[in-house]
C-alpha atoms as a PDB file:
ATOM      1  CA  UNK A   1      -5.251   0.822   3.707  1.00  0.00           C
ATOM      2  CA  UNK A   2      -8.336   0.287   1.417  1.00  0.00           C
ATOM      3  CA  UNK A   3      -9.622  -3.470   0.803  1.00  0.00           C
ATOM      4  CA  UNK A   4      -9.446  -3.038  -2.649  1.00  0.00           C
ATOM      5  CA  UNK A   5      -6.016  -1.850  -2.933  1.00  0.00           C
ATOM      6  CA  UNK A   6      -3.110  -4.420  -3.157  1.00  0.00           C
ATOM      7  CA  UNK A   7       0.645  -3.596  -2.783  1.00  0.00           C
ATOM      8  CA  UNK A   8       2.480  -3.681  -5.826  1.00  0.00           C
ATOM      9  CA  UNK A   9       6.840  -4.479  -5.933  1.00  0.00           C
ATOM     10  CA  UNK A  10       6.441  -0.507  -7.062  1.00  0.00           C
ATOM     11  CA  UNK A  11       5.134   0.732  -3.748  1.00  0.00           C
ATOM     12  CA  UNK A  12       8.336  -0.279  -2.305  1.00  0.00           C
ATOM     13  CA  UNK A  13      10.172   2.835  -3.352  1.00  0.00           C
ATOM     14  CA  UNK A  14      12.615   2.841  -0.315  1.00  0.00           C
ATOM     15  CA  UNK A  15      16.714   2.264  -0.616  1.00  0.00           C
ATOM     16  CA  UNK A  16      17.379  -0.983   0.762  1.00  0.00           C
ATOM     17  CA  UNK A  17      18.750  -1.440   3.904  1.00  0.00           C
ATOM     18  CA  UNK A  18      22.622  -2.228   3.958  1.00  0.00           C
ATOM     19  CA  UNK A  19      23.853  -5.330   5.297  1.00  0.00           C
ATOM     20  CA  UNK A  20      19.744  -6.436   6.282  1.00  0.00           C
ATOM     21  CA  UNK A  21      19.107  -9.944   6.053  1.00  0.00           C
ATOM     22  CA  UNK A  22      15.555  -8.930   4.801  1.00  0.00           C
ATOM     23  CA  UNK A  23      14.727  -9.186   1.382  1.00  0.00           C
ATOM     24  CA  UNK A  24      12.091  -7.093   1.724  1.00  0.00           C
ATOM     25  CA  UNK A  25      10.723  -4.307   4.398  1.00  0.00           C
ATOM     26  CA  UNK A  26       7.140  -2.730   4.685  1.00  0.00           C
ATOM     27  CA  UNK A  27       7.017  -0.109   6.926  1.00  0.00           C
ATOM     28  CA  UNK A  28       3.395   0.746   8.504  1.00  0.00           C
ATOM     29  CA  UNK A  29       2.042   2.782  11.324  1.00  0.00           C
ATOM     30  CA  UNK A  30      -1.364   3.778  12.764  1.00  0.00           C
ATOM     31  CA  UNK A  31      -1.975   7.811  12.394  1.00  0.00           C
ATOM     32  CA  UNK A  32      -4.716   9.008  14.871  1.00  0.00           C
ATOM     33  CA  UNK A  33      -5.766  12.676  14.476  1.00  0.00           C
ATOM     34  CA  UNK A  34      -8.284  14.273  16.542  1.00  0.00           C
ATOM     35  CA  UNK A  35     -10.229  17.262  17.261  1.00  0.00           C
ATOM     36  CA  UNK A  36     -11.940  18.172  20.434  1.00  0.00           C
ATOM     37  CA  UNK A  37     -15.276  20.415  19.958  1.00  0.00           C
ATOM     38  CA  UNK A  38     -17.117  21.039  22.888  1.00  0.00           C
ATOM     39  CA  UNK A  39     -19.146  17.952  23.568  1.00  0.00           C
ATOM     40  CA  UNK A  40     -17.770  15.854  20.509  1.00  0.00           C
ATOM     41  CA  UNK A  41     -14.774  14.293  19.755  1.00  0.00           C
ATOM     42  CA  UNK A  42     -13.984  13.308  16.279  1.00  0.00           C
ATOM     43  CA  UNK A  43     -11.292  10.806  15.399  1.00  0.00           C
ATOM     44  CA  UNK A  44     -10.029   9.614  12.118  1.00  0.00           C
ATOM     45  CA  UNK A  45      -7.584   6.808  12.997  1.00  0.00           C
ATOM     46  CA  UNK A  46      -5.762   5.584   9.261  1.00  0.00           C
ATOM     47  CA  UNK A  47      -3.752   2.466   8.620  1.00  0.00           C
ATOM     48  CA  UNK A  48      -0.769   3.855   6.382  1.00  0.00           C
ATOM     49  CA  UNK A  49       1.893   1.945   4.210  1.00  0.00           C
ATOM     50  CA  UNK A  50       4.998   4.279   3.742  1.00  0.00           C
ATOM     51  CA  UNK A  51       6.508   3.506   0.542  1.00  0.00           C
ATOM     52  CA  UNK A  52       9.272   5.817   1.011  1.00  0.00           C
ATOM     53  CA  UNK A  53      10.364   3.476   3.881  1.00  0.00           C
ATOM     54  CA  UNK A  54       9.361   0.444   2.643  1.00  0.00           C
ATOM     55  CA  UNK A  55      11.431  -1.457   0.264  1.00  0.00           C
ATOM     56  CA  UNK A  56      12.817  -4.775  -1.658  1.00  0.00           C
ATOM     57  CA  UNK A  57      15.626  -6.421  -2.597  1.00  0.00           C
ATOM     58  CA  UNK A  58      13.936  -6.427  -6.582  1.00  0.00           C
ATOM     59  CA  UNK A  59      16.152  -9.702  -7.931  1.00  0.00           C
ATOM     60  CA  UNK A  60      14.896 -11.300  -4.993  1.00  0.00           C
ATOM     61  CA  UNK A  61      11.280 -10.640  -4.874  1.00  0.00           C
ATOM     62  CA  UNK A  62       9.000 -12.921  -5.179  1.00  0.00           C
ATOM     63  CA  UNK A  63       4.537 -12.903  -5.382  1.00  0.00           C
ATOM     64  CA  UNK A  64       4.717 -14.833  -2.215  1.00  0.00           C
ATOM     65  CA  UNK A  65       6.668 -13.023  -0.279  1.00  0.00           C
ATOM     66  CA  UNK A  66       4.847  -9.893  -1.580  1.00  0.00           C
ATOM     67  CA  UNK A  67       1.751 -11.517   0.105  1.00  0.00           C
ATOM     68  CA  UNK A  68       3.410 -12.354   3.351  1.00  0.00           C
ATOM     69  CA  UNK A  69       4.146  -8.100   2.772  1.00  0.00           C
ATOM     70  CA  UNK A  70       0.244  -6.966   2.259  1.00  0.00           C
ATOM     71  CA  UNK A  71      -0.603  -8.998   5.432  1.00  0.00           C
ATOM     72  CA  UNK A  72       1.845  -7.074   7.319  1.00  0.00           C
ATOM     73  CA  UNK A  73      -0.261  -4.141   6.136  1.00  0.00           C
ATOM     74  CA  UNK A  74      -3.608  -5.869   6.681  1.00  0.00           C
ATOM     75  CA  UNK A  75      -1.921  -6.588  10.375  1.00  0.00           C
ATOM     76  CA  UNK A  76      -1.826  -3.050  10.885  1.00  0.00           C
ATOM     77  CA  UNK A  77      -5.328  -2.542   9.477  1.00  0.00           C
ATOM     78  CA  UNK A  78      -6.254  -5.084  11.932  1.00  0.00           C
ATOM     79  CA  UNK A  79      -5.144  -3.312  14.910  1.00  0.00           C
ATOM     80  CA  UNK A  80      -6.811   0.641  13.225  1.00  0.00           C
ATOM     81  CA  UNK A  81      -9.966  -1.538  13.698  1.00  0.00           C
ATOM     82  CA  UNK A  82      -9.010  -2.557  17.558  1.00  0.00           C
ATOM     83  CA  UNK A  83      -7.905   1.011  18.022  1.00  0.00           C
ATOM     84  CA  UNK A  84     -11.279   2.200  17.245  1.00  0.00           C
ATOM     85  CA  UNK A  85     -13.098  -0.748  18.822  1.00  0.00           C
ATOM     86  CA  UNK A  86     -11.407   0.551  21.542  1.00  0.00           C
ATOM     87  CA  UNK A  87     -12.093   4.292  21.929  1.00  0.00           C
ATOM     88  CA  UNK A  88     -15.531   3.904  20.259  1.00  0.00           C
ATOM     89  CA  UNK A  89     -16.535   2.155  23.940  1.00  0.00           C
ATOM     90  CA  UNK A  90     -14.479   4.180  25.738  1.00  0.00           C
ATOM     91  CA  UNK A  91     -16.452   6.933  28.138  1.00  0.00           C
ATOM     92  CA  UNK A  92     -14.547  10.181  27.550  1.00  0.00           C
ATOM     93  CA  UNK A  93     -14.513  12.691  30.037  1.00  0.00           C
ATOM     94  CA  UNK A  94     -13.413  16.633  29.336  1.00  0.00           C
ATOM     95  CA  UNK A  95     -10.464  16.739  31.515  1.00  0.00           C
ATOM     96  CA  UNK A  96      -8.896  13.078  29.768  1.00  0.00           C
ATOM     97  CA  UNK A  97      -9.516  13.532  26.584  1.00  0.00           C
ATOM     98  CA  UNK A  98      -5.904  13.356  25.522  1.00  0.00           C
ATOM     99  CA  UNK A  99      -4.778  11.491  28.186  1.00  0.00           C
ATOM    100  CA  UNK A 100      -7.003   8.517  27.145  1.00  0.00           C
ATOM    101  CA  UNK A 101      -6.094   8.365  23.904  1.00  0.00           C
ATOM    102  CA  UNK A 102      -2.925   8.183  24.381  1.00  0.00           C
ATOM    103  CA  UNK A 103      -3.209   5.619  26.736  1.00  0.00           C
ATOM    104  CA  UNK A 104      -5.237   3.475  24.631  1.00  0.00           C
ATOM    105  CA  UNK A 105      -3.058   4.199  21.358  1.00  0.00           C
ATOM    106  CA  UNK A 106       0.367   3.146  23.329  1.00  0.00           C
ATOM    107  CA  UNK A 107      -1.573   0.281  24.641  1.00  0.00           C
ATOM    108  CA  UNK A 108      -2.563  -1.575  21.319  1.00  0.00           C
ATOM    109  CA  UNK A 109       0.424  -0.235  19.206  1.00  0.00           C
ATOM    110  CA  UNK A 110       2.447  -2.066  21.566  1.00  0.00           C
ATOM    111  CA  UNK A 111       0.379  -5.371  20.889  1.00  0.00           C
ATOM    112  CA  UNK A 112       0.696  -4.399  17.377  1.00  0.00           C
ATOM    113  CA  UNK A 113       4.526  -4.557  17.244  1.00  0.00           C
ATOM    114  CA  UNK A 114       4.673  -7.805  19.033  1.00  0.00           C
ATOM    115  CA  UNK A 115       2.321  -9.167  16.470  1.00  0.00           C
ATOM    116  CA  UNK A 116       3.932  -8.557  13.679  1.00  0.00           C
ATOM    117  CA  UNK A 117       7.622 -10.003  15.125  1.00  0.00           C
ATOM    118  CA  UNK A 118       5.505 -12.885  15.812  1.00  0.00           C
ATOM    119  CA  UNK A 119       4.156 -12.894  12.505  1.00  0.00           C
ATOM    120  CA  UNK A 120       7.365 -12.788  10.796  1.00  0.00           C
ATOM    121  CA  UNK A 121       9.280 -14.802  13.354  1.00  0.00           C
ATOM    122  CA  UNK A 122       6.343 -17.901  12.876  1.00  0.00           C
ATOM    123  CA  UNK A 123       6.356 -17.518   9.422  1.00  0.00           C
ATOM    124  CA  UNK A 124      10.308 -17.363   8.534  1.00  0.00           C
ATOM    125  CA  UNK A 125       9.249 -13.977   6.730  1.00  0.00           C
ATOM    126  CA  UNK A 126       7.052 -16.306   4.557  1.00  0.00           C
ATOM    127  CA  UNK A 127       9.226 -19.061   3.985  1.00  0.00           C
ATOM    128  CA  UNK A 128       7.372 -21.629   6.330  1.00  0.00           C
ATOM    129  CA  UNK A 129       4.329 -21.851   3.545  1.00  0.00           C
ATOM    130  CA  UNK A 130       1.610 -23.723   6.160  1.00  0.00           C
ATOM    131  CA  UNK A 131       2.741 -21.143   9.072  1.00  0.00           C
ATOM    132  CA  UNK A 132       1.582 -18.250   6.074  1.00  0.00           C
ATOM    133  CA  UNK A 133      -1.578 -19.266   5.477  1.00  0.00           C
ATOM    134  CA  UNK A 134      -2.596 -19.806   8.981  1.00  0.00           C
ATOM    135  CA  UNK A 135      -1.444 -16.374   9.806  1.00  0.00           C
ATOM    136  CA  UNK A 136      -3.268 -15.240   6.658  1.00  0.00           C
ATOM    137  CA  UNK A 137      -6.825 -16.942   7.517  1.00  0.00           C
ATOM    138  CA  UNK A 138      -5.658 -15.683  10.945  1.00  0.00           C
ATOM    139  CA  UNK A 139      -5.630 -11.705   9.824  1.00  0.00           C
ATOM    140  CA  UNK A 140      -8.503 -12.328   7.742  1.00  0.00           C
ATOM    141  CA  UNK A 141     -10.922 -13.391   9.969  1.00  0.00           C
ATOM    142  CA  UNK A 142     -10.195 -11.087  12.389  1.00  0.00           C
ATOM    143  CA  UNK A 143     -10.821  -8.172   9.682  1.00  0.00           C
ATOM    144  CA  UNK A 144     -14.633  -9.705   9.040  1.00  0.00           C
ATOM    145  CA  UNK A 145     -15.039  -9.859  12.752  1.00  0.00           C
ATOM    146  CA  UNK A 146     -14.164  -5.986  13.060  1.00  0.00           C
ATOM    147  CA  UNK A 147     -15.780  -4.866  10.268  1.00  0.00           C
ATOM    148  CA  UNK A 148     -18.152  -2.794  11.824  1.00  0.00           C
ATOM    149  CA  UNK A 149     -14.925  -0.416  12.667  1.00  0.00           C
ATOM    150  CA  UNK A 150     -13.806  -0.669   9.387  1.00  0.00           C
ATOM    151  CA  UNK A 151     -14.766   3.143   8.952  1.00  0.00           C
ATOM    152  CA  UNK A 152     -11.371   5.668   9.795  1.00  0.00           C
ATOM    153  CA  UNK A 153     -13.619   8.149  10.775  1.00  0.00           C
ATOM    154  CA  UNK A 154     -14.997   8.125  14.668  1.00  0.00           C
ATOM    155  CA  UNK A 155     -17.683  10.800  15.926  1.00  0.00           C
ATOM    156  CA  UNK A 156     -17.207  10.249  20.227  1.00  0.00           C
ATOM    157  CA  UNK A 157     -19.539  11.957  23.128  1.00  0.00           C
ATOM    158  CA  UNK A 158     -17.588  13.131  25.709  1.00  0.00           C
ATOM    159  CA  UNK A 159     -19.131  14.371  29.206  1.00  0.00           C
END
């Protein structure tokens, strides 16, 4: 995810899904590697868009529902941000470093996944046009507001 970069119809490089409803599919997940070394932890947490997965139904497309698509991906982006909100005031000890993590990764991808159902259920996958730009204002404001964890890269104390 990079604020400057918007998705394109020919980032969708998936096959389309037989018999799906969808006409079109953006597949996104939050990729947290870490290293423990001694007395710091460093975490790069990345909001990705696989374009392999991801895909359109091309007669179909349209530039709005291509929007209601990026959001999905700011979405995720959103919840990177919480993800590192969240470890960055977390108090790491030695013996739950991994433990924690995990915790707090299952935690907010969970809240992720319900968000974006509720995203495209409230929105009728973009069709409701008032519903969309609420949820767009929505996802943008919360992206200002966690700006300062905007960074992928997290440099944690542990004790």
């Amino acid at each position: 995810w990079s604020k400057d970069y918007r998705l394109t119809w020919d980032d969708f490089q998936g096959r389309v899904q037989g018999g799906s409803q969808d006409i079109a599919h953006t597949s996104t997940g939050i990729n947290p590697i870490y290293e423990y070394k001694g007395k710091n932890l460093d975490i790069d947490i990345k909001s990705l868009f696989d374009k392999k997965r991801s895909w359109v139904k091309k007669n179909e497309a349209s530039d709005d529902l291509l929007s209601h698509e990026q959001y999905h991906f700011n979405l995720t982006e959103v919840f990177a941000r919480k993800i590192r909100k969240v470890l960055a005031e977390h108090k790491f000890k030695k013996k739950t470093v991994q433990k924690d993590i995990e915790k707090i990764y299952k935690k907010i991808m969970s809240e992720h996944w319900g968000k974006q159902d509720l995203y495209d259920k409230d929105t009728n996958h973009s069709i409701i046009k008032s519903k969309q730009q609420t949820w767009e204002n929505h996802i943008d404001e919360q992206l200002k507001e966690l700006e300062s964890y905007s960074n992928p890269r997290l440099s944690l104390p542990v004790k």
